[in-house]
PDB file of N, CA and C in Angstrom:
ATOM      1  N   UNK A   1       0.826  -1.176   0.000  1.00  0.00           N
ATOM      2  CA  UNK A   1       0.000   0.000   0.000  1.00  0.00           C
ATOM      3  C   UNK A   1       0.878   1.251   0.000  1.00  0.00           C
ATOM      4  N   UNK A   2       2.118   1.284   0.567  1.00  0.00           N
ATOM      5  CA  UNK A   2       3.164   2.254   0.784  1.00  0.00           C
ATOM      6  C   UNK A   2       3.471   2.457  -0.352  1.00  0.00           C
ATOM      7  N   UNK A   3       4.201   1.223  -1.103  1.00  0.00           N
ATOM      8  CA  UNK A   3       4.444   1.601  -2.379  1.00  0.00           C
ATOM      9  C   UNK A   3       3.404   2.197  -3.404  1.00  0.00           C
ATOM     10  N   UNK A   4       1.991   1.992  -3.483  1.00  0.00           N
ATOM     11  CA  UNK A   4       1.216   2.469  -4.519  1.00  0.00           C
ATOM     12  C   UNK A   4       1.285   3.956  -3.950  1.00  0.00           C
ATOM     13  N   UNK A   5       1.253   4.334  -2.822  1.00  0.00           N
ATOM     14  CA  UNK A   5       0.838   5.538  -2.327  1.00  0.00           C
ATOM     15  C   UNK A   5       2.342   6.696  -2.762  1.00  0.00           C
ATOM     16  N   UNK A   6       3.330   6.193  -2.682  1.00  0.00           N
ATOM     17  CA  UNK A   6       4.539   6.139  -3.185  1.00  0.00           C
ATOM     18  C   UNK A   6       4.810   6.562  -4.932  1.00  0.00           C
ATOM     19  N   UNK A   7       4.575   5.527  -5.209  1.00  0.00           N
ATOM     20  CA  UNK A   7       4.428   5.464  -6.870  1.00  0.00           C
ATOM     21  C   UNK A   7       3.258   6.341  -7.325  1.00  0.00           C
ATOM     22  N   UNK A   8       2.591   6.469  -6.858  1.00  0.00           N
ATOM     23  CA  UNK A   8       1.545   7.392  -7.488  1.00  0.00           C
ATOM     24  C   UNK A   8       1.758   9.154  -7.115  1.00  0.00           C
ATOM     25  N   UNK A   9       2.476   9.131  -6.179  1.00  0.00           N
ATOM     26  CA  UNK A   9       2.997  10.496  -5.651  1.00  0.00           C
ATOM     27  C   UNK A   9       3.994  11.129  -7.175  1.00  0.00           C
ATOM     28  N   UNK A  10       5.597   9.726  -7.373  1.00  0.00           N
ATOM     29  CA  UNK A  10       6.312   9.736  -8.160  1.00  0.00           C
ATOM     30  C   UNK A  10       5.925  10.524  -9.656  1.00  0.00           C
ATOM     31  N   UNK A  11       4.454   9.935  -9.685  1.00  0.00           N
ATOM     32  CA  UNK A  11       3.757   9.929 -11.524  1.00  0.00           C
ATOM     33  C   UNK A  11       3.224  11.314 -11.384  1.00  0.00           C
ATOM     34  N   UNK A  12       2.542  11.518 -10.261  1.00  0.00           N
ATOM     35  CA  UNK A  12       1.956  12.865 -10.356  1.00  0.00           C
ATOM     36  C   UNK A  12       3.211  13.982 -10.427  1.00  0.00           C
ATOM     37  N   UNK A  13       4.302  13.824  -9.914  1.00  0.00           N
ATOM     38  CA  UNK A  13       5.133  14.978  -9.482  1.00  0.00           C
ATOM     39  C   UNK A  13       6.367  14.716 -10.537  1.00  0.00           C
ATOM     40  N   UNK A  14       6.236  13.967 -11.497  1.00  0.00           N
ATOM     41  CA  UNK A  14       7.290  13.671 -12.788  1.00  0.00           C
ATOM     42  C   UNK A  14       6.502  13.799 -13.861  1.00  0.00           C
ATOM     43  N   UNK A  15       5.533  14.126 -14.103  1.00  0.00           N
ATOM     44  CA  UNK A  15       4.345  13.837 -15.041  1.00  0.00           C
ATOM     45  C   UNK A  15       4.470  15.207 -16.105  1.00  0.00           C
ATOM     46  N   UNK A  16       4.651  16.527 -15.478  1.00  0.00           N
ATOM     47  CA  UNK A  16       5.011  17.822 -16.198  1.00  0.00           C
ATOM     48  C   UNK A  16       6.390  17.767 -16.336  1.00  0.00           C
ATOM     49  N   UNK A  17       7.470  17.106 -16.732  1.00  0.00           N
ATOM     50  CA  UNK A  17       8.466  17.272 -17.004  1.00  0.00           C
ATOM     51  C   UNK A  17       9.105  16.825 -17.909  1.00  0.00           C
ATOM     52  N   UNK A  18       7.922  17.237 -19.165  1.00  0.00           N
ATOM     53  CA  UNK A  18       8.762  17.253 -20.672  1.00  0.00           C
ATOM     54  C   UNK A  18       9.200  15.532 -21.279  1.00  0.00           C
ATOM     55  N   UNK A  19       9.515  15.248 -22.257  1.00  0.00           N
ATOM     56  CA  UNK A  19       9.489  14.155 -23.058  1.00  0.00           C
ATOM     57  C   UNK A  19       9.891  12.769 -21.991  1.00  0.00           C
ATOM     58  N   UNK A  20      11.040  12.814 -21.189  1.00  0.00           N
ATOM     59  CA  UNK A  20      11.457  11.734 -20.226  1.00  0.00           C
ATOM     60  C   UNK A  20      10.448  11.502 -19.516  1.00  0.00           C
ATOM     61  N   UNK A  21       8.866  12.564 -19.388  1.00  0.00           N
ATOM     62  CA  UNK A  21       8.282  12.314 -18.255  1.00  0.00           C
ATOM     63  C   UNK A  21       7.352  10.896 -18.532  1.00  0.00           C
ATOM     64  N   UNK A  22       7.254  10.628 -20.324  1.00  0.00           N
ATOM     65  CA  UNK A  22       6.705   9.411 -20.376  1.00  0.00           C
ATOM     66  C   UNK A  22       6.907   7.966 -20.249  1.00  0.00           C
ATOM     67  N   UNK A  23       8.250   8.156 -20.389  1.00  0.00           N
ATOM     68  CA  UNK A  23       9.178   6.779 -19.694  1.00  0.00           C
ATOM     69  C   UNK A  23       9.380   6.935 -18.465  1.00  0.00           C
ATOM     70  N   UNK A  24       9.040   7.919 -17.829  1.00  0.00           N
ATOM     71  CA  UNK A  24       8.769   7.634 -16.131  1.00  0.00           C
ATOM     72  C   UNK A  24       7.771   7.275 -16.192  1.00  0.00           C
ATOM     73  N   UNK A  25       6.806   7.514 -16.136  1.00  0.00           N
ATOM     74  CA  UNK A  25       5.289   7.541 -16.220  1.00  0.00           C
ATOM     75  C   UNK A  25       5.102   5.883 -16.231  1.00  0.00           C
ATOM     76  N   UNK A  26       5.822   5.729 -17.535  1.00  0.00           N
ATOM     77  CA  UNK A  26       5.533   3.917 -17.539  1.00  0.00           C
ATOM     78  C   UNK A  26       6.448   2.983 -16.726  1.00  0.00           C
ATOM     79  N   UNK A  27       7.337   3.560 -16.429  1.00  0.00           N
ATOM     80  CA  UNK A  27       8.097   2.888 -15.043  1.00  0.00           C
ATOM     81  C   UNK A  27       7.393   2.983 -13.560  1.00  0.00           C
ATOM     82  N   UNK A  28       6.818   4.319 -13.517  1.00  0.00           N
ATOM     83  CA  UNK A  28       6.102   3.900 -12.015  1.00  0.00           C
ATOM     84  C   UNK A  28       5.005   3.398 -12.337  1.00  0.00           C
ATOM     85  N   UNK A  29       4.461   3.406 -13.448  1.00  0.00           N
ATOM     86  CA  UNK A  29       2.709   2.695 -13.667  1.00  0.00           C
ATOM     87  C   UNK A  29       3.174   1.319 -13.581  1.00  0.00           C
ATOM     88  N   UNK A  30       4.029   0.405 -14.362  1.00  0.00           N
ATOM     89  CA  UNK A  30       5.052  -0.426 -13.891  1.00  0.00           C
ATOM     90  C   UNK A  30       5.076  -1.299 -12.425  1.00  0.00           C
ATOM     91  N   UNK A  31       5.340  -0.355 -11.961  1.00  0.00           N
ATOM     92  CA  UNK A  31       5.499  -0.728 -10.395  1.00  0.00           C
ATOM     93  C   UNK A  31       4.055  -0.819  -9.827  1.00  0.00           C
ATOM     94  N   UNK A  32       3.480   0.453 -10.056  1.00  0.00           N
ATOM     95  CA  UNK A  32       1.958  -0.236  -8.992  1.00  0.00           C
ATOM     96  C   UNK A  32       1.083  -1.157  -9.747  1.00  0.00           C
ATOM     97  N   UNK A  33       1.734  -1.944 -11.653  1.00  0.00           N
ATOM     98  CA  UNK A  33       1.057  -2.834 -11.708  1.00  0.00           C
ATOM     99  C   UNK A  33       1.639  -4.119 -11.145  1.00  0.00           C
ATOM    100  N   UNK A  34       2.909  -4.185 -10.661  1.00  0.00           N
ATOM    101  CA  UNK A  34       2.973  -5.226 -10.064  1.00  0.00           C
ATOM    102  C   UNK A  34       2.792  -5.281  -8.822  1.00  0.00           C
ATOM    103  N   UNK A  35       2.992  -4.477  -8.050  1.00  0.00           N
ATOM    104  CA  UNK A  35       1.979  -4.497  -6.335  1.00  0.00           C
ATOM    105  C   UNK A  35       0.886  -4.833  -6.622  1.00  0.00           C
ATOM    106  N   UNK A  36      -0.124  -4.545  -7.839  1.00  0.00           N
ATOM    107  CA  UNK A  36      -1.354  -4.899  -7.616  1.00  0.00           C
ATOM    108  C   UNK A  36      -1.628  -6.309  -7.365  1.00  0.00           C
ATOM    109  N   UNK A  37      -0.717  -6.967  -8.551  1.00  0.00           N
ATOM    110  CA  UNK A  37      -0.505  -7.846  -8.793  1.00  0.00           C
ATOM    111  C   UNK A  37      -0.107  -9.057  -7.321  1.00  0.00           C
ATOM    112  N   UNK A  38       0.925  -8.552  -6.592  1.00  0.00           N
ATOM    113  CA  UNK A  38       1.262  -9.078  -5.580  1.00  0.00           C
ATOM    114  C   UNK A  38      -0.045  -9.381  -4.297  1.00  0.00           C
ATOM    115  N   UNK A  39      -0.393  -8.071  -4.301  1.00  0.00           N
ATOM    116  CA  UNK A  39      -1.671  -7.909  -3.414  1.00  0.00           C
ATOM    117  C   UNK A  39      -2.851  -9.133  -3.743  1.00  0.00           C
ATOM    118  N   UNK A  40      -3.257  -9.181  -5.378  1.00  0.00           N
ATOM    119  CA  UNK A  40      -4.398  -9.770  -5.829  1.00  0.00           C
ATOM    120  C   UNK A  40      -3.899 -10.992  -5.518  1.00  0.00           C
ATOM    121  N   UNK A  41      -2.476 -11.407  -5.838  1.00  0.00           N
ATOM    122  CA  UNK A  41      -1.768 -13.095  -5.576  1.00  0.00           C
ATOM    123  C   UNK A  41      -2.335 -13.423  -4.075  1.00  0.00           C
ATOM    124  N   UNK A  42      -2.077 -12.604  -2.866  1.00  0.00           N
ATOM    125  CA  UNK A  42      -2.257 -12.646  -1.518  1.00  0.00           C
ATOM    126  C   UNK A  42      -3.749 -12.906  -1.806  1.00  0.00           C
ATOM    127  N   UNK A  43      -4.777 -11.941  -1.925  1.00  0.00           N
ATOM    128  CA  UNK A  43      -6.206 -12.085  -1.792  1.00  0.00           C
ATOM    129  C   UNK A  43      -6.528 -13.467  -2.383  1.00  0.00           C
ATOM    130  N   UNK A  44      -5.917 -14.043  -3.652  1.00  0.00           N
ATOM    131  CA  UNK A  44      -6.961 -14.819  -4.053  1.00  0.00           C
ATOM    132  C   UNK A  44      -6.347 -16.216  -4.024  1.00  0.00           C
ATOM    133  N   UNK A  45      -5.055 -15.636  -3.113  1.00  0.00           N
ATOM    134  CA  UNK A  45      -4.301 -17.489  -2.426  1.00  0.00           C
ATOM    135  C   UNK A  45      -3.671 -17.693  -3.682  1.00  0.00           C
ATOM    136  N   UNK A  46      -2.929 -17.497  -4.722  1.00  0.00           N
ATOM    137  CA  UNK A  46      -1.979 -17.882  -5.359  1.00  0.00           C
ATOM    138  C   UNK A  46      -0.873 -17.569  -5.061  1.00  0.00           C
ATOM    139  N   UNK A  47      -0.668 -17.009  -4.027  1.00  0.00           N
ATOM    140  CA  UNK A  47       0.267 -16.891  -3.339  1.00  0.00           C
ATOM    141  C   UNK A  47       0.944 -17.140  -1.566  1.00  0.00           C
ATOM    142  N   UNK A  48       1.527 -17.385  -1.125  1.00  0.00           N
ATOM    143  CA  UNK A  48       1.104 -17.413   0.637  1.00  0.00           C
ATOM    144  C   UNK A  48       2.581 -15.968   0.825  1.00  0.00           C
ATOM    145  N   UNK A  49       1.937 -15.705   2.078  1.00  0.00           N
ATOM    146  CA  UNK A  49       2.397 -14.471   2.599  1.00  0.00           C
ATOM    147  C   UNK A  49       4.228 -14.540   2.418  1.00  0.00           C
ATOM    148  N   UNK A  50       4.784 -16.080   2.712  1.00  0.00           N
ATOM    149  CA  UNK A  50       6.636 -15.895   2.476  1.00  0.00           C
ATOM    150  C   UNK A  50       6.994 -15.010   1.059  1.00  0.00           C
ATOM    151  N   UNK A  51       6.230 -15.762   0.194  1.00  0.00           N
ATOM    152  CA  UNK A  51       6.262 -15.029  -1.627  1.00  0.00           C
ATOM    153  C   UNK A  51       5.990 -14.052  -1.571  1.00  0.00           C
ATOM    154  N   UNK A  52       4.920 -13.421  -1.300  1.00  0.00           N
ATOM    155  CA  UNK A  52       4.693 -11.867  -1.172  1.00  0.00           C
ATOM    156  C   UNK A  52       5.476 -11.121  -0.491  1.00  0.00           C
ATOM    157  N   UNK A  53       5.849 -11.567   1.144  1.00  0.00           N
ATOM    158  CA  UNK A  53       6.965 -10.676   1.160  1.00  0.00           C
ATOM    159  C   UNK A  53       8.486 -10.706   0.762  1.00  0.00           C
ATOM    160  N   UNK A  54       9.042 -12.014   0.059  1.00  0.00           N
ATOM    161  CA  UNK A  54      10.318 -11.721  -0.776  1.00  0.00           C
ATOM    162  C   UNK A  54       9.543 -11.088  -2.162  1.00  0.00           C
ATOM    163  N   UNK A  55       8.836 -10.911  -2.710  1.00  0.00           N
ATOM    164  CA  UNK A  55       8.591  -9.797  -3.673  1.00  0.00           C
ATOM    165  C   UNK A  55       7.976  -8.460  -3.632  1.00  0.00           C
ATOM    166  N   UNK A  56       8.018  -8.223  -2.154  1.00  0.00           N
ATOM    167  CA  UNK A  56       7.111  -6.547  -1.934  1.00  0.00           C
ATOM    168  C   UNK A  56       8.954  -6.289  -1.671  1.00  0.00           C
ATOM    169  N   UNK A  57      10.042  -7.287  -1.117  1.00  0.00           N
ATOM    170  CA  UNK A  57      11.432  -6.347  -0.727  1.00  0.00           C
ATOM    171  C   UNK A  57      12.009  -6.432  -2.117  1.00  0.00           C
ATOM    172  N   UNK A  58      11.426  -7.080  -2.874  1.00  0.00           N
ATOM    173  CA  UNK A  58      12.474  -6.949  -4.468  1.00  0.00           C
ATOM    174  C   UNK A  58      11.264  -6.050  -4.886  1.00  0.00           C
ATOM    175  N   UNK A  59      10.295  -5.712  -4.486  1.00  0.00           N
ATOM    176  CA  UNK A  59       9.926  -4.230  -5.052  1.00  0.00           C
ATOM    177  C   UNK A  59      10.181  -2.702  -4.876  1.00  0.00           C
ATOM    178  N   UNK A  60      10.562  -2.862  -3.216  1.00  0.00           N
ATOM    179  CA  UNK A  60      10.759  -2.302  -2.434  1.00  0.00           C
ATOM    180  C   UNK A  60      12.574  -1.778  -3.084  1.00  0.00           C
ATOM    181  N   UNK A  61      12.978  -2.561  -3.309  1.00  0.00           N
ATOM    182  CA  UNK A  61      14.419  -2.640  -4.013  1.00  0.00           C
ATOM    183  C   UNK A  61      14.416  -1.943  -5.391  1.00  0.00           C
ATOM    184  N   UNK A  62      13.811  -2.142  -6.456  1.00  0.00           N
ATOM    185  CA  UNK A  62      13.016  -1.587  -7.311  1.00  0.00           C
ATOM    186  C   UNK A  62      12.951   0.216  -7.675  1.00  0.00           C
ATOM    187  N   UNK A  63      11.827   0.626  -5.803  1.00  0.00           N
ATOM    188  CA  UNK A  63      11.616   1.501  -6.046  1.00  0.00           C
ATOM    189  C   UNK A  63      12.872   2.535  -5.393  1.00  0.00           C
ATOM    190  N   UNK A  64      13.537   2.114  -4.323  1.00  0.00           N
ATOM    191  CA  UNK A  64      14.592   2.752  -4.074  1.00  0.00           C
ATOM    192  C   UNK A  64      16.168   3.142  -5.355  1.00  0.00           C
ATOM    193  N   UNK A  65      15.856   1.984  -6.278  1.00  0.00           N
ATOM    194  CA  UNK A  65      16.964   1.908  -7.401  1.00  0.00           C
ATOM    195  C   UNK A  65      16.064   3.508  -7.997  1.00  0.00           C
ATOM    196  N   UNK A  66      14.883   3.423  -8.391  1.00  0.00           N
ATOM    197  CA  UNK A  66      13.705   4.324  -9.444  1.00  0.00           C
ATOM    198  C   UNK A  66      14.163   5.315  -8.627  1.00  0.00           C
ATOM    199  N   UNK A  67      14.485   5.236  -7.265  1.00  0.00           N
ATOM    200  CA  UNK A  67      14.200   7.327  -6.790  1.00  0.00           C
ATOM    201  C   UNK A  67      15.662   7.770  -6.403  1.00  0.00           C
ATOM    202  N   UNK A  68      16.363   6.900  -6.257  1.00  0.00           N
ATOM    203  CA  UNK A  68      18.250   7.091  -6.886  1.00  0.00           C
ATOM    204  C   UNK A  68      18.370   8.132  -8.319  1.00  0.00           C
ATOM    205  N   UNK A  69      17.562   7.077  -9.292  1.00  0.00           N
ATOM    206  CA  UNK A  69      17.966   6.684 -10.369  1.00  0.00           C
ATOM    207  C   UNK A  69      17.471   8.360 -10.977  1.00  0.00           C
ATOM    208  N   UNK A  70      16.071   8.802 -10.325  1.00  0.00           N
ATOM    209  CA  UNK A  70      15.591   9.944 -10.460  1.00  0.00           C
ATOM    210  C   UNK A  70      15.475  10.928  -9.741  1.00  0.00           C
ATOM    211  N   UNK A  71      16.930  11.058  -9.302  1.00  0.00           N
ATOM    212  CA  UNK A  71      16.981  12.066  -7.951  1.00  0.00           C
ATOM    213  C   UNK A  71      17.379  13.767  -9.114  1.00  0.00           C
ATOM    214  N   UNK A  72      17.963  13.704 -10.196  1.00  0.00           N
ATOM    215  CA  UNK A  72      17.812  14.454 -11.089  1.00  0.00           C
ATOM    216  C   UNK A  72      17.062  15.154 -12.027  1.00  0.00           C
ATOM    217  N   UNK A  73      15.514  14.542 -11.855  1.00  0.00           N
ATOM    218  CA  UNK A  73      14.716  14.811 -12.457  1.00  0.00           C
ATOM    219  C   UNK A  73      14.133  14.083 -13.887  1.00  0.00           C
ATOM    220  N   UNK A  74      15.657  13.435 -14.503  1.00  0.00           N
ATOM    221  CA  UNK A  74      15.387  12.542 -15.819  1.00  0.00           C
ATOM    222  C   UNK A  74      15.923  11.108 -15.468  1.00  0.00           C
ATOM    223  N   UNK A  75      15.856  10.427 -16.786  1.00  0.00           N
ATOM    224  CA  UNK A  75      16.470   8.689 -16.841  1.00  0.00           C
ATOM    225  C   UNK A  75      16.904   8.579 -17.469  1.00  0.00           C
ATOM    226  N   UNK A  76      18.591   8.206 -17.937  1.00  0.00           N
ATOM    227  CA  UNK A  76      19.487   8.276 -18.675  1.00  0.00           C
ATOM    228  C   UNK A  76      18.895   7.195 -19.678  1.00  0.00           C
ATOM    229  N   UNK A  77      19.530   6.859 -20.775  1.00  0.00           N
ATOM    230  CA  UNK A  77      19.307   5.663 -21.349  1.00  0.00           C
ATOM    231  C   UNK A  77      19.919   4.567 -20.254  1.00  0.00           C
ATOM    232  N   UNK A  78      20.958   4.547 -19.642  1.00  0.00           N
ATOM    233  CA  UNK A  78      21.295   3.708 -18.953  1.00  0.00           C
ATOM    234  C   UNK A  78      20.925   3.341 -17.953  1.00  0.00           C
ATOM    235  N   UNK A  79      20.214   4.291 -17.219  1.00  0.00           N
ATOM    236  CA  UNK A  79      19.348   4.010 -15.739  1.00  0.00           C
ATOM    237  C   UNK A  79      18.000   3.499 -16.322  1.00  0.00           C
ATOM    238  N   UNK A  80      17.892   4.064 -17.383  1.00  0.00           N
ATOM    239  CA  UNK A  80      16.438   3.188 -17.926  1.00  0.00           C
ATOM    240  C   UNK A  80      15.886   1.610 -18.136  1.00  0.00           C
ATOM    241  N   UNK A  81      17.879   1.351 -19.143  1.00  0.00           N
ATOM    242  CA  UNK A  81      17.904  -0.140 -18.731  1.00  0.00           C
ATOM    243  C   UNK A  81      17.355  -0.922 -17.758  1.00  0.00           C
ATOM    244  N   UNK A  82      18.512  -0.023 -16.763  1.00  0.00           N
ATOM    245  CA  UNK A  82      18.812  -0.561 -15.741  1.00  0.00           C
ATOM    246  C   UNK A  82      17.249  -1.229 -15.203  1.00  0.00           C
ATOM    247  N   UNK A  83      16.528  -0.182 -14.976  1.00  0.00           N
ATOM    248  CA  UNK A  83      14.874  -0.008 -14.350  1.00  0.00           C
ATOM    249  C   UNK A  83      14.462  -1.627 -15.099  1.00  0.00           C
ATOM    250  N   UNK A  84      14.355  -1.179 -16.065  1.00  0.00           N
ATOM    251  CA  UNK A  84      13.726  -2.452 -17.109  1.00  0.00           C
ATOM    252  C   UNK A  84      13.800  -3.529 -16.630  1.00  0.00           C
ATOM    253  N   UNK A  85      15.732  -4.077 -16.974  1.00  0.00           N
ATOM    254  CA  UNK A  85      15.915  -5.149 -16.343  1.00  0.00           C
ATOM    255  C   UNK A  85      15.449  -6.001 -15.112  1.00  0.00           C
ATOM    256  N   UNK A  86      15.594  -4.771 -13.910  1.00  0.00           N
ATOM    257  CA  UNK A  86      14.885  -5.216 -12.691  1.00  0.00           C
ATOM    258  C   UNK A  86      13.240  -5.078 -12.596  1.00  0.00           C
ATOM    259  N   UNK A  87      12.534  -4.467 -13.516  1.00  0.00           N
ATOM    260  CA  UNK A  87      11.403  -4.864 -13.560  1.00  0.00           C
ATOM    261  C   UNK A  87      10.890  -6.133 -13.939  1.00  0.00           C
ATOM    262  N   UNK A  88      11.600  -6.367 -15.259  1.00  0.00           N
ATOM    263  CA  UNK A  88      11.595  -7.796 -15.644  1.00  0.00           C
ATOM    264  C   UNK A  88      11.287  -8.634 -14.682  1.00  0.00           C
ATOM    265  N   UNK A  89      12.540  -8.510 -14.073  1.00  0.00           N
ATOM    266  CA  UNK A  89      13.203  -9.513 -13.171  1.00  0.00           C
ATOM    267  C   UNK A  89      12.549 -10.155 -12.245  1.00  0.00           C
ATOM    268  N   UNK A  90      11.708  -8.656 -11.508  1.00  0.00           N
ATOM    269  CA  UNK A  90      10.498  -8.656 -10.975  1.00  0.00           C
ATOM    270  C   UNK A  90       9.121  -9.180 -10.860  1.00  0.00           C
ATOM    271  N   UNK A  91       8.784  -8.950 -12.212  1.00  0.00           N
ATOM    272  CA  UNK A  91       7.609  -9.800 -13.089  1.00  0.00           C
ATOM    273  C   UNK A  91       8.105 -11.171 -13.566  1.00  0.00           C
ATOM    274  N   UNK A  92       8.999 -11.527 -13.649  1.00  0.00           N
ATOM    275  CA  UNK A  92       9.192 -13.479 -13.758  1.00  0.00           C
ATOM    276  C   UNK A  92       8.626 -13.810 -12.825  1.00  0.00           C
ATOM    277  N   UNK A  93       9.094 -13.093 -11.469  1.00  0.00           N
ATOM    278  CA  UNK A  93       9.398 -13.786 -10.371  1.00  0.00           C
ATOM    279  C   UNK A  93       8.070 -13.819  -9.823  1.00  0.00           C
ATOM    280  N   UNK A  94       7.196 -12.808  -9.834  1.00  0.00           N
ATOM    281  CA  UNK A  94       6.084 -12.990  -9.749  1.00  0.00           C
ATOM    282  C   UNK A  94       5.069 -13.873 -10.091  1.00  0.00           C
ATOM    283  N   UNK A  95       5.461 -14.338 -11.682  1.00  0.00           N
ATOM    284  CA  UNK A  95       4.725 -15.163 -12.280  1.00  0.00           C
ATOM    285  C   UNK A  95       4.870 -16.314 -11.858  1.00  0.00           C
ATOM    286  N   UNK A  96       6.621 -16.708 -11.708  1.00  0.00           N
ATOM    287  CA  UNK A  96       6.672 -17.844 -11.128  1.00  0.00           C
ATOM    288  C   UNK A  96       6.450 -18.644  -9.665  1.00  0.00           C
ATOM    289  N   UNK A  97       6.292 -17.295  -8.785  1.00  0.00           N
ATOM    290  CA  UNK A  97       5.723 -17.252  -7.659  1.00  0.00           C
ATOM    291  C   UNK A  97       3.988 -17.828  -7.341  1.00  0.00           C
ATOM    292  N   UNK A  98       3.639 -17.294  -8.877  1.00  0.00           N
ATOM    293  CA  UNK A  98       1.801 -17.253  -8.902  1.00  0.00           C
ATOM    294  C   UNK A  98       1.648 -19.110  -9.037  1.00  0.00           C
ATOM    295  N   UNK A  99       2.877 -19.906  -9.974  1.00  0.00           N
ATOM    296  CA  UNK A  99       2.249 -20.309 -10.672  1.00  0.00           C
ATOM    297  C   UNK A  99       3.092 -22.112 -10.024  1.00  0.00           C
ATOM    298  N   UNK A 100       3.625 -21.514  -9.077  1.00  0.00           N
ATOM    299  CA  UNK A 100       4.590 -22.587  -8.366  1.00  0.00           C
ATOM    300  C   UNK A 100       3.966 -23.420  -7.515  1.00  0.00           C
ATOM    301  N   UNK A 101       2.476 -22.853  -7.004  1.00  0.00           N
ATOM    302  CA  UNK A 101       1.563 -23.867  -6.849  1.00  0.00           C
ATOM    303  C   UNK A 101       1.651 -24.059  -5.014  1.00  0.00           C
ATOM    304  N   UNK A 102       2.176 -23.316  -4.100  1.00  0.00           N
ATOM    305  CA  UNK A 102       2.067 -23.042  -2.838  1.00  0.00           C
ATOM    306  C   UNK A 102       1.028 -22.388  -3.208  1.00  0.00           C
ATOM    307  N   UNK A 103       0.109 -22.776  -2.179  1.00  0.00           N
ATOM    308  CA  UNK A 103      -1.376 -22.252  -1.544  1.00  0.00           C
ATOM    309  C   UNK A 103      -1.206 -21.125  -0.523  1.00  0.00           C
ATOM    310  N   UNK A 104      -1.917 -20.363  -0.552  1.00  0.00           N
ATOM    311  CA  UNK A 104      -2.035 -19.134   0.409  1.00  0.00           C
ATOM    312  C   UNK A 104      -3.604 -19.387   1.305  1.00  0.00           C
ATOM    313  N   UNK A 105      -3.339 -18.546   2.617  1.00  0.00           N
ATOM    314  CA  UNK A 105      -4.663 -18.486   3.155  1.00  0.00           C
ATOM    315  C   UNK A 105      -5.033 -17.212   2.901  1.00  0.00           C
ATOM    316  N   UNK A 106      -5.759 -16.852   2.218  1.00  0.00           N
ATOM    317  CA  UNK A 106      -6.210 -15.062   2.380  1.00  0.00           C
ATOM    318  C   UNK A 106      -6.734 -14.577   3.123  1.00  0.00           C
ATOM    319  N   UNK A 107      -7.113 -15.453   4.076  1.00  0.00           N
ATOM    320  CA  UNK A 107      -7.664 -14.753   5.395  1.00  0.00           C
ATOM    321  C   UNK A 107      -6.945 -15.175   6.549  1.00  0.00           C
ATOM    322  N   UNK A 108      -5.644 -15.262   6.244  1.00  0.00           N
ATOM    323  CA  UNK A 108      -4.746 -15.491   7.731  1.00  0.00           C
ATOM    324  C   UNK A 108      -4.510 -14.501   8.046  1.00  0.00           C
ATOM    325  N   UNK A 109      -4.051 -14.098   9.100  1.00  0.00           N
ATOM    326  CA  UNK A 109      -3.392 -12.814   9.939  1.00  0.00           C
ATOM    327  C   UNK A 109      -2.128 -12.193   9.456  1.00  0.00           C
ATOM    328  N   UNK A 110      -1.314 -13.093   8.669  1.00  0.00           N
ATOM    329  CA  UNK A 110      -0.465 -12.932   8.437  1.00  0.00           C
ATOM    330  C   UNK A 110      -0.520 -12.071   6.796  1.00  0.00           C
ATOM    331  N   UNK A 111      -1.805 -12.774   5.876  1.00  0.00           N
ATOM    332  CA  UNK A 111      -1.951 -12.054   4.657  1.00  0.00           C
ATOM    333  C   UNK A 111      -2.352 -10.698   4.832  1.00  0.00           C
ATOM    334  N   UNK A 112      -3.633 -11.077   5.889  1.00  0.00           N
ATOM    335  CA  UNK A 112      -4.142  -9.540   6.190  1.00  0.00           C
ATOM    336  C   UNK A 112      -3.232  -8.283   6.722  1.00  0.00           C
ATOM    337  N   UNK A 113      -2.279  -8.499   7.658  1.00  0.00           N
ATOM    338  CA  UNK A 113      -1.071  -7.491   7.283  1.00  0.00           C
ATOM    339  C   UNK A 113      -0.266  -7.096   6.487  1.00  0.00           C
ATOM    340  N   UNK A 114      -0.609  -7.828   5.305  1.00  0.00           N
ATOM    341  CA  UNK A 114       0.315  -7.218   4.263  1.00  0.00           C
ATOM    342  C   UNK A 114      -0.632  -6.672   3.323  1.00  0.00           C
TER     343      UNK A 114
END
């Protein structure tokens, strides 16, 4: 939830800043589609809470690389890569997280805090 609240701050406040602002734009939209993603895994048990939280800290990882990376205002071609790559990286892991077939409870105590 930190991170969407986070990432959506990012889009609004990079959003007027000229041609780079659309490859930001799709880097943080990016990111809160895979939190969503993480979140919906938790709710609907394709995931159990260990998976979700080694992929909210490789998101979490993610977004600290993104506000490094844009402490200047733009994204080099090379920090752009960079972003990519670990988004990727991100979204495998997710998928393969979804699809690895550990059961989640969505109504444990433990999902509901995250």
């Amino acid at each position: 939830m930190k991170t969407r609240i986070l990432a959506a701050s990012l889009l609004v406040a990079l959003a007027s800043s000229g041609a780079s602002a659309q490859t930001t734009a799709n880097t943080v939209q990016r990111d809160v589609n895979q939190q969503t993603r993480i979140e919906n895994g938790l709710k609907d048990g394709s995931l159990n809470t260990k998976e979700a939280s080694r992929l909210e800290s490789e998101q979490s990882k993610i977004d600290r690389l993104q506000a490094k990376e844009l402490k200047d205002g733009k994204l080099s071609p090379q920090e752009r890569a960079q972003l990519l790559r670990a988004q990727n990286r991100a979204s495998k892991n997710i998928k393969a997280a979804e699809i690895h077939g550990a059961k989640g409870n969505p109504e444990s105590k433990s999902s509901e805090r995250m």
